[in-house]
C-alpha atoms as a PDB file:
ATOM      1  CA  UNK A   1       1.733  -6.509  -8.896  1.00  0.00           C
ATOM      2  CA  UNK A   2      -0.349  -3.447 -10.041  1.00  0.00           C
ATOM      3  CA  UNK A   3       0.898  -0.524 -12.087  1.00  0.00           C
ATOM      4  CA  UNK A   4       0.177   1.488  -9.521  1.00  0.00           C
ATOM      5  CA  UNK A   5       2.508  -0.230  -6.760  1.00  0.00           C
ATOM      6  CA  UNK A   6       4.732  -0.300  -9.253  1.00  0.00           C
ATOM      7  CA  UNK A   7       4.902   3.293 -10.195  1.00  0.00           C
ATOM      8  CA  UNK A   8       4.942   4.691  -6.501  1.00  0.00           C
ATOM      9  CA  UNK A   9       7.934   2.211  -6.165  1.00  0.00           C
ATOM     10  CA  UNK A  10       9.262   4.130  -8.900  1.00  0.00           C
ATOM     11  CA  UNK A  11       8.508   7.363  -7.713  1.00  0.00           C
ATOM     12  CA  UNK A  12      10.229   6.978  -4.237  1.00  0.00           C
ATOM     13  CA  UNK A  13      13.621   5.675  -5.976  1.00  0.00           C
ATOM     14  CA  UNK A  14      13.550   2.536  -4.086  1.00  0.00           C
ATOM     15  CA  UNK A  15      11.453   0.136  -6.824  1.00  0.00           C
ATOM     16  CA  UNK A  16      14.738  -2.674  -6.225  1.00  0.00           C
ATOM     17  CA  UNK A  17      14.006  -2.716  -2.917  1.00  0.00           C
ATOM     18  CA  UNK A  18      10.481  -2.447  -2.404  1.00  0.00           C
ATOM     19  CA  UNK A  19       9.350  -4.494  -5.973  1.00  0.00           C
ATOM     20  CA  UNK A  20      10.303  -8.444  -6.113  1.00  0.00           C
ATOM     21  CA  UNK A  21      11.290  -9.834  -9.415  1.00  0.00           C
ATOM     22  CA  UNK A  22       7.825  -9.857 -10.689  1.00  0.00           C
ATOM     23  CA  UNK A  23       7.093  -6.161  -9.739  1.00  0.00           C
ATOM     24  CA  UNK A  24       4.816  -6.913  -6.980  1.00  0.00           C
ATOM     25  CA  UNK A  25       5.374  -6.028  -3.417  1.00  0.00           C
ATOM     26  CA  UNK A  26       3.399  -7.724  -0.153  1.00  0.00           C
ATOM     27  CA  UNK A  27       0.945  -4.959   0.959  1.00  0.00           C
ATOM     28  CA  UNK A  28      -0.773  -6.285   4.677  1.00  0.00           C
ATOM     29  CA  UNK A  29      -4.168  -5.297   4.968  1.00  0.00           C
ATOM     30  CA  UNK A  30      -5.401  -3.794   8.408  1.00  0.00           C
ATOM     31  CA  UNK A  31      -7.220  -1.687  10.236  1.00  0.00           C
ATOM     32  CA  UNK A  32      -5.652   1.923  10.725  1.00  0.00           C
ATOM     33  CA  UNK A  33      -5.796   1.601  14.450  1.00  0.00           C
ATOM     34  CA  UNK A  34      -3.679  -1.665  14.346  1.00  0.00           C
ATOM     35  CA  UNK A  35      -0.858   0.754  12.927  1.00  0.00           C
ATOM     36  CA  UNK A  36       1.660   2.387  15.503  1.00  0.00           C
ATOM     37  CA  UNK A  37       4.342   4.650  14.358  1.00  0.00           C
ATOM     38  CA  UNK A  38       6.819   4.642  17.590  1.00  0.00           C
ATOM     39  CA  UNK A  39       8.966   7.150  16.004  1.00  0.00           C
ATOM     40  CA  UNK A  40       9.590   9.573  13.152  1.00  0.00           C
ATOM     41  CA  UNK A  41       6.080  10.567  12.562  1.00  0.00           C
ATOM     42  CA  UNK A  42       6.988  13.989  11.663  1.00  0.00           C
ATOM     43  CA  UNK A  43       8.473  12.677   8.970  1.00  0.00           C
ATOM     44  CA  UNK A  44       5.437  11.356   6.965  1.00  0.00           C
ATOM     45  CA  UNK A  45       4.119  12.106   3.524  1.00  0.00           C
ATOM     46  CA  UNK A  46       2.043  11.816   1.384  1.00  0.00           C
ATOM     47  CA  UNK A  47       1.578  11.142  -2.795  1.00  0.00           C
ATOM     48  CA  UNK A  48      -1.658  10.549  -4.893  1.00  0.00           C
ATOM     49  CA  UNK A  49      -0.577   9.234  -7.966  1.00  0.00           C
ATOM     50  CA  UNK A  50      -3.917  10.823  -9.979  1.00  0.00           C
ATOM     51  CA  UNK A  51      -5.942  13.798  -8.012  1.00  0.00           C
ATOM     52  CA  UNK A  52      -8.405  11.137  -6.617  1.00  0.00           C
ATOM     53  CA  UNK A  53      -5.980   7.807  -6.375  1.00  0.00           C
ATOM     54  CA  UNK A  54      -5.412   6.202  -3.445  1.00  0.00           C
ATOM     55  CA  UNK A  55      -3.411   7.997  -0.991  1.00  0.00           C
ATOM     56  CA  UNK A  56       0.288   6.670  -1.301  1.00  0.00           C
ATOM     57  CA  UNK A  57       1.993   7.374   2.401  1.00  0.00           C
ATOM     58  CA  UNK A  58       5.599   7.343   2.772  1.00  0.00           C
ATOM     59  CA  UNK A  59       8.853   8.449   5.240  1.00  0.00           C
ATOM     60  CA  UNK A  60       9.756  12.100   3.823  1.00  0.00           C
ATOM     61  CA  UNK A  61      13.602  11.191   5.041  1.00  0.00           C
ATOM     62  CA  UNK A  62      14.310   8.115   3.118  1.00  0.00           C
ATOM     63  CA  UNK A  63      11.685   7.508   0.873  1.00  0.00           C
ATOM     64  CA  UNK A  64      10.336   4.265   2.640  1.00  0.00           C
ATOM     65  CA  UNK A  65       6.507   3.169   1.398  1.00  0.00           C
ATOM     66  CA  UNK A  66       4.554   3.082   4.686  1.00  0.00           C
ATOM     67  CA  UNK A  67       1.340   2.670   3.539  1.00  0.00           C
ATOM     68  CA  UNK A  68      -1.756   2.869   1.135  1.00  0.00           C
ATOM     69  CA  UNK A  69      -5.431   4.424   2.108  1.00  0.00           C
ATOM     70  CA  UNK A  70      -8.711   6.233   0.916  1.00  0.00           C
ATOM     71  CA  UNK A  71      -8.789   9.520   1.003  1.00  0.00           C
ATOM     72  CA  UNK A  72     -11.201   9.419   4.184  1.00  0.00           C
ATOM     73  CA  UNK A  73     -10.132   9.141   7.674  1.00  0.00           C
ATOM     74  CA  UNK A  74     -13.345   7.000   7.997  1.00  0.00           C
ATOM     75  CA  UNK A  75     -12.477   3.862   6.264  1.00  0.00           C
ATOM     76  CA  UNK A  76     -11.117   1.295   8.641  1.00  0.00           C
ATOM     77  CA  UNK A  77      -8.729  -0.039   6.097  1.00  0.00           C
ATOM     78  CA  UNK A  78      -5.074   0.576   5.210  1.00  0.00           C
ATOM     79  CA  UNK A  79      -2.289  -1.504   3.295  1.00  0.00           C
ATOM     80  CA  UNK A  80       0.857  -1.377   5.204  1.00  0.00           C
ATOM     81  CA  UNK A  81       4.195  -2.477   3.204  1.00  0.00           C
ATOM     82  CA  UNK A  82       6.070  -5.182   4.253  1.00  0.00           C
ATOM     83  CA  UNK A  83       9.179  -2.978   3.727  1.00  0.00           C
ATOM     84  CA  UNK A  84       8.128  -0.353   6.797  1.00  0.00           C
ATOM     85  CA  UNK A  85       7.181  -3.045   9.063  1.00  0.00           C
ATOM     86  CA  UNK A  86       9.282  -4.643  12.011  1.00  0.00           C
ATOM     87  CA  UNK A  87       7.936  -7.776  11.844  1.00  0.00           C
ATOM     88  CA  UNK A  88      11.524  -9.497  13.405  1.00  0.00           C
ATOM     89  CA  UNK A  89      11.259  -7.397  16.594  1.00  0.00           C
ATOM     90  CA  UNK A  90      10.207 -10.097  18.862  1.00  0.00           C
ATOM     91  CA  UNK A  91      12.784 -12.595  17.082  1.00  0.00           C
ATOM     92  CA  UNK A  92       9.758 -14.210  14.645  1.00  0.00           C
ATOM     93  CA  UNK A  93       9.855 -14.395  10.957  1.00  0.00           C
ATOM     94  CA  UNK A  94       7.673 -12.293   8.551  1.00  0.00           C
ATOM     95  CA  UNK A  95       5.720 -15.369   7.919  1.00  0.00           C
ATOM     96  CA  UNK A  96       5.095 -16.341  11.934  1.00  0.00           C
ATOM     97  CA  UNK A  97       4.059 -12.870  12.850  1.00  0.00           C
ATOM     98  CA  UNK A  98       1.528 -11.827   9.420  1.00  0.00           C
ATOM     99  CA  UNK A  99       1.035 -15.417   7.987  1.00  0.00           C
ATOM    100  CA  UNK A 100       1.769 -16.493   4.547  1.00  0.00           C
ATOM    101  CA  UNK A 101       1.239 -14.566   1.471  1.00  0.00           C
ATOM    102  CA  UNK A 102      -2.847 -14.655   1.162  1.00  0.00           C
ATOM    103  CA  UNK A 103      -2.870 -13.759  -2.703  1.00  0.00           C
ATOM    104  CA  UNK A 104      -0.352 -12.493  -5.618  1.00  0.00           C
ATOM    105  CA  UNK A 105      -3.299 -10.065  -7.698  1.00  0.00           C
ATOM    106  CA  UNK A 106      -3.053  -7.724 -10.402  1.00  0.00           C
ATOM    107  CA  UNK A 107      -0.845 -10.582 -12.556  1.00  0.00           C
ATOM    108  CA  UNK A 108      -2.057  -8.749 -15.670  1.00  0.00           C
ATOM    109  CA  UNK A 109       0.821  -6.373 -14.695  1.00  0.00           C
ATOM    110  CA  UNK A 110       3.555  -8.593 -13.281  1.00  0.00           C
ATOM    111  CA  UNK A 111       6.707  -9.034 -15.095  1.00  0.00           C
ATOM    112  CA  UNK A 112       8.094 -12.365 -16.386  1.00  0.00           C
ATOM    113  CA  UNK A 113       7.006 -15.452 -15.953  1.00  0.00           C
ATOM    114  CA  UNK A 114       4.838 -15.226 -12.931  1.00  0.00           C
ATOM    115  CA  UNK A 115       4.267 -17.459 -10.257  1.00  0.00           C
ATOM    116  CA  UNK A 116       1.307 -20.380 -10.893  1.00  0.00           C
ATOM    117  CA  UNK A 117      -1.073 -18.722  -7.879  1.00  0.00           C
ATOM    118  CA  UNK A 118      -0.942 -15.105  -9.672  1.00  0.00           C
ATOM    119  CA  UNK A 119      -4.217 -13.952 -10.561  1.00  0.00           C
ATOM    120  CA  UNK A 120      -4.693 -11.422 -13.199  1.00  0.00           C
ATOM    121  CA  UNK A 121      -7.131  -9.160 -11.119  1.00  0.00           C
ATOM    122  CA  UNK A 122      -8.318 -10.383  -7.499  1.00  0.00           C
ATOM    123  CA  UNK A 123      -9.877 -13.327  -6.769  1.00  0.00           C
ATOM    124  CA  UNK A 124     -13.038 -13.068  -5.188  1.00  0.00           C
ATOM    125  CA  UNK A 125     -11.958 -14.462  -1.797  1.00  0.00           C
ATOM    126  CA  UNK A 126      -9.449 -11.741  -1.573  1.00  0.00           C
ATOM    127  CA  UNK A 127     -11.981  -9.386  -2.793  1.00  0.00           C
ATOM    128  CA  UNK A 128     -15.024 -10.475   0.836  1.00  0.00           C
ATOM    129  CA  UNK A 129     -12.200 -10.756   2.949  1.00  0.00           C
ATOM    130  CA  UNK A 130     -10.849  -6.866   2.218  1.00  0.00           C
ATOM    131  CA  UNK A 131     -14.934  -5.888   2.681  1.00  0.00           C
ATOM    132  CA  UNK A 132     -15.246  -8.546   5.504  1.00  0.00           C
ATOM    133  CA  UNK A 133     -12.322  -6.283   7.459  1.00  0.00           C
ATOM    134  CA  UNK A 134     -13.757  -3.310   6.140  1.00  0.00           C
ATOM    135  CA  UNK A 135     -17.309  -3.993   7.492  1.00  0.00           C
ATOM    136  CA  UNK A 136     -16.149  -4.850  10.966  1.00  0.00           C
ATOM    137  CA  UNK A 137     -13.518  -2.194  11.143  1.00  0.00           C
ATOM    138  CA  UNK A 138     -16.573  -0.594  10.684  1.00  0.00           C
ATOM    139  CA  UNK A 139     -18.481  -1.773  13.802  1.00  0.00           C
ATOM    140  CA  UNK A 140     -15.479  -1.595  15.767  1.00  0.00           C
ATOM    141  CA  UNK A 141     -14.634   1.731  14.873  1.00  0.00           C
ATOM    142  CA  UNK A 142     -11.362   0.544  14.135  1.00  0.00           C
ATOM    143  CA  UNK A 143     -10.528   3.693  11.869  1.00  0.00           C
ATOM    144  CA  UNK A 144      -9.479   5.378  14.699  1.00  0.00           C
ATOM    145  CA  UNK A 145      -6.603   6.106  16.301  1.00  0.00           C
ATOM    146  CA  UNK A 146      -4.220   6.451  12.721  1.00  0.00           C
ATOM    147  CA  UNK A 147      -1.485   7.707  12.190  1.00  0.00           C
ATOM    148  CA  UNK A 148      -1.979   9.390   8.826  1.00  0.00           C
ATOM    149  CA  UNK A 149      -5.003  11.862   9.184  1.00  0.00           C
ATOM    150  CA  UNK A 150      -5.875  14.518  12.236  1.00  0.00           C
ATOM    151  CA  UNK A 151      -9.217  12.957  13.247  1.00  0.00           C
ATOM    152  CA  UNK A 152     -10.132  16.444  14.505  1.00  0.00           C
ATOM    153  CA  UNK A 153     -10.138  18.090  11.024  1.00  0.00           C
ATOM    154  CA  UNK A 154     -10.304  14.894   8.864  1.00  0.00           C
ATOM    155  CA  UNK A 155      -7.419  16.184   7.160  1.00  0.00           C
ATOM    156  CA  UNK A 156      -4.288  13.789   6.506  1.00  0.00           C
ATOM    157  CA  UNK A 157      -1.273  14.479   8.270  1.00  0.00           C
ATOM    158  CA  UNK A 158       0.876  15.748   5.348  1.00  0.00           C
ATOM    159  CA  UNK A 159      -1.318  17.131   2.205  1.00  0.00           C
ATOM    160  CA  UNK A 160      -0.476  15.046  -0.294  1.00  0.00           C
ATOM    161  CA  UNK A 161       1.889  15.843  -3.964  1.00  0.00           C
ATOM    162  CA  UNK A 162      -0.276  14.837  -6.917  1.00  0.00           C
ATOM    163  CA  UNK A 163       1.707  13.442  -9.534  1.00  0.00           C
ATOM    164  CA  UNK A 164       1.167  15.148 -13.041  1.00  0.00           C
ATOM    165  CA  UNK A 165      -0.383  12.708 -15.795  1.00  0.00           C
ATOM    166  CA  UNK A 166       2.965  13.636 -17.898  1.00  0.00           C
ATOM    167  CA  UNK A 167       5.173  12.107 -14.965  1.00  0.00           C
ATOM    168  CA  UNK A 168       3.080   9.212 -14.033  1.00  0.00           C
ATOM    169  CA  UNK A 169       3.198   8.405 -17.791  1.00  0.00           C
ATOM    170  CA  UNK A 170       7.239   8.160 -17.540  1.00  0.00           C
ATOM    171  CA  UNK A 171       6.072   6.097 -14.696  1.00  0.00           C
ATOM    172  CA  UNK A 172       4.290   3.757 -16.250  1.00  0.00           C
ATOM    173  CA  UNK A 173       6.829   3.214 -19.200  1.00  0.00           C
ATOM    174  CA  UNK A 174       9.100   2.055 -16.356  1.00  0.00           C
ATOM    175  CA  UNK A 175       6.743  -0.564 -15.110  1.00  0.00           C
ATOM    176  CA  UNK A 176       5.291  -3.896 -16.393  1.00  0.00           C
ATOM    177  CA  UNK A 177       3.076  -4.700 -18.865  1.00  0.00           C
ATOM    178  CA  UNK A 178       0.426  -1.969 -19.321  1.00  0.00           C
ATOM    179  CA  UNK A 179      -2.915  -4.631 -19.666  1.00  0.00           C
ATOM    180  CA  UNK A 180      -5.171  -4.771 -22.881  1.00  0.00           C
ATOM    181  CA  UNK A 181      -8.475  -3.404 -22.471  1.00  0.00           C
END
């Protein structure tokens, strides 16, 4: 349920279809050379929603959220959208094929009365688990192949639009709750 979720749903036009009624969205976290892009790859971009935010990949012809990474081709993490993935190709359910939903984090931000297993931030678990699959994407040098950067050059696929702080401020007004300090 982050703001920032929230506001890239916003930005690709598509926040009823990618947000839930809550404003969060089921992100799977993997390693980049788990991801396959079988076709349209010429058709991925690429948005940073603050010069060094996460980089916010998405399909250039219909404005479908692929993905979330660093900014390094070297970390052996990225969080694919539910939305961009064919989970139902081999007849199974979303839930047989990635599991059921691990955590709902970044409550602090959700809209209305959120589910009882929201967490404002992440919980802990959540938080060893992303660095367990870090570390051993790590030893398994599972950053490579990826779809989204040249591994020759290091350079992503599509250089990425920076969103100006004056439109990710309209952003924000159009998602939940902005958090106290």
């Amino acid at each position: 349920m982050c703001d920032d979720c929230q506001c890239f749903a916003h930005w690709l036009e598509r926040a009823d279809e990618v947000l839930d009624a809550n404003g969060g969205t089921e992100v799977f976290q993997m390693t980049p050379a788990q991801v396959e892009i079988t076709a349209g790859a010429e058709h991925i971009r690429c948005v940073r929603l603050s010069p060094k935010g996460l980089m916010r990949w998405y399909a250039g012809c219909c404005r479908t959220p692929i993905a979330n990474s660093l900014a390094s081709p070297r970390f052996p993490f990225v969080g694919v959208f539910h939305l961009f993935m064919d989970h139902a190709a081999d007849g199974r359910s979303r839930d047989e094929v990635l599991g059921p939903i691990r955590a709902r984090v970044h409550g602090r931000f959700g809209i209305g009365e959120l589910p009882a297993d929201a967490h404002p931030r992440a919980p802990i678990g959540i938080i060893f688990r992303s660095l367990r699959l870090l570390g051993g994407g790590w030893i398994r040098r599972a950053h490579r192949p990826t779809p989204l950067f040249d591994l020759d050059t290091g350079k992503p696929v599509s250089e990425p639009t920076v969103v100006s702080k004056e439109e990710r401020q309209q952003l924000l007004a159009r998602c939940g709750p902005t958090p106290a300090a």
